[in-house]
Protein backbone atom coordinates (compact mmCIF):
# COMPACT_ATOMS: atom_id res chain seq x y z
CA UNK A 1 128.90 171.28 58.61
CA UNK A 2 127.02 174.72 58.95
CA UNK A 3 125.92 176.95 61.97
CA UNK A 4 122.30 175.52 61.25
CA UNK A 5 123.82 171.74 62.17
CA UNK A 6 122.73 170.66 65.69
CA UNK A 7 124.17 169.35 68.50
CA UNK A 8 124.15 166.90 70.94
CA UNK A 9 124.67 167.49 74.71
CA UNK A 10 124.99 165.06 77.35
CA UNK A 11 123.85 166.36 80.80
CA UNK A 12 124.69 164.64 84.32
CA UNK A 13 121.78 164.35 86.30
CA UNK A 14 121.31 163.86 90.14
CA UNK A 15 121.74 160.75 92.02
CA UNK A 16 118.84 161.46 93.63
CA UNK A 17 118.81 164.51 95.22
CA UNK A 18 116.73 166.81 92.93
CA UNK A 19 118.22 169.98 94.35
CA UNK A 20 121.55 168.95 92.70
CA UNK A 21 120.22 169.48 89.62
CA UNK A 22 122.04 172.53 88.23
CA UNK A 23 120.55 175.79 86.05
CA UNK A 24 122.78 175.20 83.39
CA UNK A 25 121.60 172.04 82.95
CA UNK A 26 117.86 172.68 83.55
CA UNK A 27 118.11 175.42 80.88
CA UNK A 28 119.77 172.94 78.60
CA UNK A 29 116.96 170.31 79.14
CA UNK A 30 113.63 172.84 78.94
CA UNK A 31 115.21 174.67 75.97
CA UNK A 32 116.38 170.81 73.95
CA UNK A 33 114.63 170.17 70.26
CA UNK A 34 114.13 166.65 71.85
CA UNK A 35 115.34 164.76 75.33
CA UNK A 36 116.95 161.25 75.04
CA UNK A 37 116.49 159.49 78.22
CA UNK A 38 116.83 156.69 79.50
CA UNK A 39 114.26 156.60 80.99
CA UNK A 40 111.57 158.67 80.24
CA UNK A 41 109.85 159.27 83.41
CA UNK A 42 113.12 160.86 84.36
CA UNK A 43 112.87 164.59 83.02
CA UNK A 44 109.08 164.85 84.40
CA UNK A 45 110.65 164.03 88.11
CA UNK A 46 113.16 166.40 87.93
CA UNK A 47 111.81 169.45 86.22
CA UNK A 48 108.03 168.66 88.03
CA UNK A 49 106.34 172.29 87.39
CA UNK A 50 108.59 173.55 85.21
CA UNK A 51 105.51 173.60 82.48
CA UNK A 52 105.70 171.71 79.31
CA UNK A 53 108.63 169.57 78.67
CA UNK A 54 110.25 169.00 75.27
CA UNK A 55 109.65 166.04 73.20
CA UNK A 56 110.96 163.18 74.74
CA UNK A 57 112.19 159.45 73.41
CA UNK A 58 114.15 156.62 75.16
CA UNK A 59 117.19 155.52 74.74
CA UNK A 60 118.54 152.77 76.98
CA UNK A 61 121.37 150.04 76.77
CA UNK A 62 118.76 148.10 74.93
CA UNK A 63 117.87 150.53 71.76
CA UNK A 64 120.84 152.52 71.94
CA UNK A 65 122.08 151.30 68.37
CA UNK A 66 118.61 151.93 66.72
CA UNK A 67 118.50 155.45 67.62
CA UNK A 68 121.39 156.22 66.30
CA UNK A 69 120.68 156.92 62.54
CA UNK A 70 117.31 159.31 64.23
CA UNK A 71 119.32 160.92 66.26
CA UNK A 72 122.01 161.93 63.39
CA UNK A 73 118.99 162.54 60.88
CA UNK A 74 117.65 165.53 63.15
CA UNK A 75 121.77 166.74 64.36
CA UNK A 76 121.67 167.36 60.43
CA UNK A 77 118.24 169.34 60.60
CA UNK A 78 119.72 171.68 63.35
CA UNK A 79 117.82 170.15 66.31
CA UNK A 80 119.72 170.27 69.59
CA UNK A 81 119.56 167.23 71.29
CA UNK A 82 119.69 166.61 75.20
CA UNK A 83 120.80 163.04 76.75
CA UNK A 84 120.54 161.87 80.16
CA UNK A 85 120.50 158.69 81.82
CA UNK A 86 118.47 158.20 84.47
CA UNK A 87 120.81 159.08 87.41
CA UNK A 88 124.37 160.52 86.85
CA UNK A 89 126.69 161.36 84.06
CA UNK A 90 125.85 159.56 80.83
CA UNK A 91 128.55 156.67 79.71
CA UNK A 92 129.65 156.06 83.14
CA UNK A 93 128.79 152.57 83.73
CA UNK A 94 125.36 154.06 81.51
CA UNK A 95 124.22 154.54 77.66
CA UNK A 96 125.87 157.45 76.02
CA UNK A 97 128.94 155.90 74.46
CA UNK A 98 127.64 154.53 71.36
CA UNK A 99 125.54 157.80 70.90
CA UNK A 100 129.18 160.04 71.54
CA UNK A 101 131.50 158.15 69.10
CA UNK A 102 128.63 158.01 66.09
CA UNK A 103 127.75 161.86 66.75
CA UNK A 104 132.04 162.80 66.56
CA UNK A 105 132.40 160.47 63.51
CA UNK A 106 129.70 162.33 61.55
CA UNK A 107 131.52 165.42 62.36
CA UNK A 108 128.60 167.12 64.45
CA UNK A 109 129.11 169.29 67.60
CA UNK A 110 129.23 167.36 70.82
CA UNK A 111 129.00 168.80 74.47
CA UNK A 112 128.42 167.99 78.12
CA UNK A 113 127.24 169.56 80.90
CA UNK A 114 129.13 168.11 84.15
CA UNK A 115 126.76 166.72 86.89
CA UNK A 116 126.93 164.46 89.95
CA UNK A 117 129.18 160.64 89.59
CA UNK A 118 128.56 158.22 92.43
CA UNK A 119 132.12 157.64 91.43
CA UNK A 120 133.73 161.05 92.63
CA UNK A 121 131.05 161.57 95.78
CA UNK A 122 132.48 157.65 96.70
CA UNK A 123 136.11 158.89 96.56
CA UNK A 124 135.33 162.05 98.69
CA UNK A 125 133.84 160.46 101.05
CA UNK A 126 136.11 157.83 101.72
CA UNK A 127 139.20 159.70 102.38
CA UNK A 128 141.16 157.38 100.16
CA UNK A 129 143.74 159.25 97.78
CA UNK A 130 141.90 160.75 94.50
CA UNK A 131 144.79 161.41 92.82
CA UNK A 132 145.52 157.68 91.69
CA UNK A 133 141.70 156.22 90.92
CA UNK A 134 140.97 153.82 88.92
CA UNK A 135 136.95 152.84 88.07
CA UNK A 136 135.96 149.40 87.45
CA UNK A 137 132.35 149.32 86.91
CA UNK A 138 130.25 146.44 87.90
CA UNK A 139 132.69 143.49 88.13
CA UNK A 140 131.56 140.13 86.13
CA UNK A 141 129.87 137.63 88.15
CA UNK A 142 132.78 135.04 87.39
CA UNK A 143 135.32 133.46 84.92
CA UNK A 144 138.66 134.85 84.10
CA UNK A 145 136.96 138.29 84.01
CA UNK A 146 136.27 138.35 87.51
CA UNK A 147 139.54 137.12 88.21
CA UNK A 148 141.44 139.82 86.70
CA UNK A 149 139.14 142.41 87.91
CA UNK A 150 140.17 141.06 91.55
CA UNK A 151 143.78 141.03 90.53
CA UNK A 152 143.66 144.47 89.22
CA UNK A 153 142.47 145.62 92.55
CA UNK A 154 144.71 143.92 94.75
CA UNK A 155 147.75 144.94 92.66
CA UNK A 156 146.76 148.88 92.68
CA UNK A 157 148.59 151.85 94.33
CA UNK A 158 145.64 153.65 93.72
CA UNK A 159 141.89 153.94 95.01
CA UNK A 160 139.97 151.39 93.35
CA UNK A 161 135.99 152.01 92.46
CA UNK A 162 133.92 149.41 91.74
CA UNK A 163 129.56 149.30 91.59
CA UNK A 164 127.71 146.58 92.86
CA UNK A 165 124.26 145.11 92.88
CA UNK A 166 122.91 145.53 96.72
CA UNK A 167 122.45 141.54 97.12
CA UNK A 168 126.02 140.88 95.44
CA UNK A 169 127.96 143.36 97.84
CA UNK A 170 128.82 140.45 100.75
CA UNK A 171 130.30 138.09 98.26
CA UNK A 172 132.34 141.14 96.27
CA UNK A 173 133.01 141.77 100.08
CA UNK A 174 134.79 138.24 100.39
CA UNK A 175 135.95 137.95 97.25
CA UNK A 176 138.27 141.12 97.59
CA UNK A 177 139.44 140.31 100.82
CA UNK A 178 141.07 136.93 99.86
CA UNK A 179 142.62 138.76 96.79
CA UNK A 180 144.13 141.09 98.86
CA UNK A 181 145.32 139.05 101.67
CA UNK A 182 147.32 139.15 103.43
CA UNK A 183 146.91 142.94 103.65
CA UNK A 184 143.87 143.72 105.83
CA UNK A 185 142.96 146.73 103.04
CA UNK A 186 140.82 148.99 104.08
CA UNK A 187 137.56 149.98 102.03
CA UNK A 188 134.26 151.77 102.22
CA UNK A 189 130.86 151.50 101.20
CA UNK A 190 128.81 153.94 100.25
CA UNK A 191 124.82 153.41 99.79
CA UNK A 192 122.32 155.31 98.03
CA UNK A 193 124.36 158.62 97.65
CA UNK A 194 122.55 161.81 98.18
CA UNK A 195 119.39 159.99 98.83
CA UNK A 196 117.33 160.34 102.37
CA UNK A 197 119.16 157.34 103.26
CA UNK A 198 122.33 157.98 102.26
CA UNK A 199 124.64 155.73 104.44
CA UNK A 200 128.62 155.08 104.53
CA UNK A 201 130.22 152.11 106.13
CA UNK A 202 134.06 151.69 106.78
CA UNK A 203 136.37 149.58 107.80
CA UNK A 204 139.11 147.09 106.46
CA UNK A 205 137.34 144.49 103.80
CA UNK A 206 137.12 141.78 106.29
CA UNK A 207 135.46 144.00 109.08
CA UNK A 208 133.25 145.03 106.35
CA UNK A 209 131.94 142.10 105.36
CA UNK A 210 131.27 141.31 108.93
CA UNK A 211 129.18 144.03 109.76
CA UNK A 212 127.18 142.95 106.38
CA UNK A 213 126.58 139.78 108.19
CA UNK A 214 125.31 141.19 111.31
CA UNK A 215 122.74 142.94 108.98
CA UNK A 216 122.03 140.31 107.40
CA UNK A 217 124.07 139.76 104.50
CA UNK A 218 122.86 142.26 101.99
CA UNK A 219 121.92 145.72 101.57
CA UNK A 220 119.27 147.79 99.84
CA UNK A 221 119.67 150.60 97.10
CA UNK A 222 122.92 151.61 94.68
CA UNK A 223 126.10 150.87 96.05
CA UNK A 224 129.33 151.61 95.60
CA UNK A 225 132.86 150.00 96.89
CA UNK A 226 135.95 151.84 97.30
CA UNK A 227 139.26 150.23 98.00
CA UNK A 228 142.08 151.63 99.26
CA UNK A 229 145.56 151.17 97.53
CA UNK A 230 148.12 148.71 98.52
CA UNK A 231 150.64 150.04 101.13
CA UNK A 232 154.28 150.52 98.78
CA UNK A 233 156.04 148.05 101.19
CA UNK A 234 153.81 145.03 100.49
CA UNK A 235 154.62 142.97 97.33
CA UNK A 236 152.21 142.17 95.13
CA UNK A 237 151.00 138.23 94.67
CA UNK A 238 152.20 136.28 91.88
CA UNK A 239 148.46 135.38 90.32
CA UNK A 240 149.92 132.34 88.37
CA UNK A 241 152.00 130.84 90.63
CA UNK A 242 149.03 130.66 93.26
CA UNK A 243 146.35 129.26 90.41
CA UNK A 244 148.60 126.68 89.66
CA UNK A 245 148.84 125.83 93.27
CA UNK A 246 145.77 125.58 93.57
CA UNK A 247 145.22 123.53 90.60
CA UNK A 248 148.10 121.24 90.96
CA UNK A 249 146.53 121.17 94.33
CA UNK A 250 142.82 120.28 93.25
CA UNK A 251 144.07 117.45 91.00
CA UNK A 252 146.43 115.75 93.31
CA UNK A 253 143.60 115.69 95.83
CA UNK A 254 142.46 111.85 96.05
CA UNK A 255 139.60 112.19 98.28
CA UNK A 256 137.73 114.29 95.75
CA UNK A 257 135.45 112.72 93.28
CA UNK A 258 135.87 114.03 89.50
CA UNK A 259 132.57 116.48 89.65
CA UNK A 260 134.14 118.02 92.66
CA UNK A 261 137.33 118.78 91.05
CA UNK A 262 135.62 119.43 87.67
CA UNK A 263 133.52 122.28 89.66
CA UNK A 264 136.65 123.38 91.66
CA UNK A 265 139.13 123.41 88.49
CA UNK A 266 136.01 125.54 86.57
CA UNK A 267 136.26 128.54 89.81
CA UNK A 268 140.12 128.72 88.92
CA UNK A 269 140.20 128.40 85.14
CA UNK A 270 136.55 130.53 84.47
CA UNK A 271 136.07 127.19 82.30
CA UNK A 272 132.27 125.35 82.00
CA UNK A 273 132.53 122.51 84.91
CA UNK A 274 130.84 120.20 82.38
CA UNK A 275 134.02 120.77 80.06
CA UNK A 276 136.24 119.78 82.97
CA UNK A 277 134.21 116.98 83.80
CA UNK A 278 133.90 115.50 80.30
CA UNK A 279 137.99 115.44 79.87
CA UNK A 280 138.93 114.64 83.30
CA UNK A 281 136.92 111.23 82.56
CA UNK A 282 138.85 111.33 79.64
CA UNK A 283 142.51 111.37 80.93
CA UNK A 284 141.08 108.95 83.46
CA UNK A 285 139.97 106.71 80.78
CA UNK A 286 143.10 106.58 78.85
């Protein structure tokens, strides 16, 4: 590579509060060869009267791959090249990744420019330990990933820090709680961060998810959930030895018709309910 070879810097962008937009990073955007955004509505929002922006072109979770061979194509003409995503630092729980490892296996320069991470303002706020923090992302709607996303949670000395869609957060809420139990843990919710309204809630995960109900059982905007750590004096729970409870449970259960324990058997196992069904009939036939 030469001095003439570009490079590609990822810049964190504000949450939504456009004042936390820093000069390092508005220099970096008004002077780029070409912005990669996410979205590309973005840039005009933040640097509104700044006069003419730089080309832009999207790149989102969806094209992220196709841009790619572009994007290394004008690194090699010299251009420097400015990501964001539309809110926050690029590749956290964003695009950026793919973009980072094929720009540092072609050997060109790579940089970043910190900005604002729901993650860290989350942890600040809550007064949980930041020392020990582990960030989960959005957690799968079900199945064994779920499961072990839960586990990992309840199990942890550390904070935990987890996104959330706004109409998911009661059953995340309820979910948690029962894998923690029976340690009342305590957690915090934080909702549209740095926005006009910006709004934390605390409590332990059950009180939580009762003052969710009294609002009626959702919220509205980004949120974020962090958990506080275990306390060192309570043991962990033995994950297998409870599914299998549970399951030995389920199947010894008379009263239950097959689809019910088919269903039932599918929330422990993460496996299709139809599966179940078909080979419970099965053993019941032979």
């Amino acid at each position: 590579m030469t001095a003439a070879d570009g490079c590609l810097t990822l810049v964190g962008t504000p949450l939504g509060n456009r004042g936390d937009l820093s000069p390092r990073a508005r220099a970096a955007m008004l002077g780029a060869d070409l912005l990669l955004c996410e979205d590309t509505r973005s840039p005009g929002r933040l640097l509104a009267g700044e006069g003419e922006l730089p080309p832009r072109m999207s790149c989102f979770a969806g094209n992220e791959e196709e841009r790619l061979a572009t994007v290394l194509e004008r690194l090699s003409a010299g251009a420097q090249i400015v990501y964001v995503s539309e809110a926050g630092m690029p590749v956290w729980s964003d695009p950026g990744a793919r973009l980072v490892r094929a720009v540092v296996e072609a050997g060109y320069a790579l940089d970043v420019i910190p900005g604002p991470t729901a993650v860290a303002a989350a942890v600040t706020l809550s007064g949980f330990t930041g020392s020990d923090v582990q960030f989960l992302g959005f957690p799968p709607r079900g199945g064994r990933g779920r499961a072990a996303l839960l586990q990992r949670v309840a199990e942890a000395v550390g904070t935990s820090v987890l996104y959330e869609a706004p109409g998911r957060v009661g059953e995340l809420l309820a979910a948690l709680a029962s894998a923690c139990e029976p340690e009342p843990r305590r957690a915090v919710i934080a909702r549209e961060l740095t926005k006009l309204h910006q709004e934390v809630l605390r409590g332990s995960l059950p009180e939580l998810r009762e003052q969710l109900r009294a609002r009626g059982g959702s919220l509205r905007g980004e949120v974020t959930v962090v958990v506080e750590g275990r306390r060192g004096d309570v043991e962990p729970r033995d994950a297998a030895r409870e599914a299998a409870r549970s399951l030995w449970s389920v199947l010894q259960d008379m009263s239950m018709k097959p689809r019910q324990k088919a269903k039932r058997i599918a929330a422990l196992t993460g496996l299709e309910a139809r599966a179940v069904y078909d080979q419970l009939r099965a053993l019941r036939g032979g």
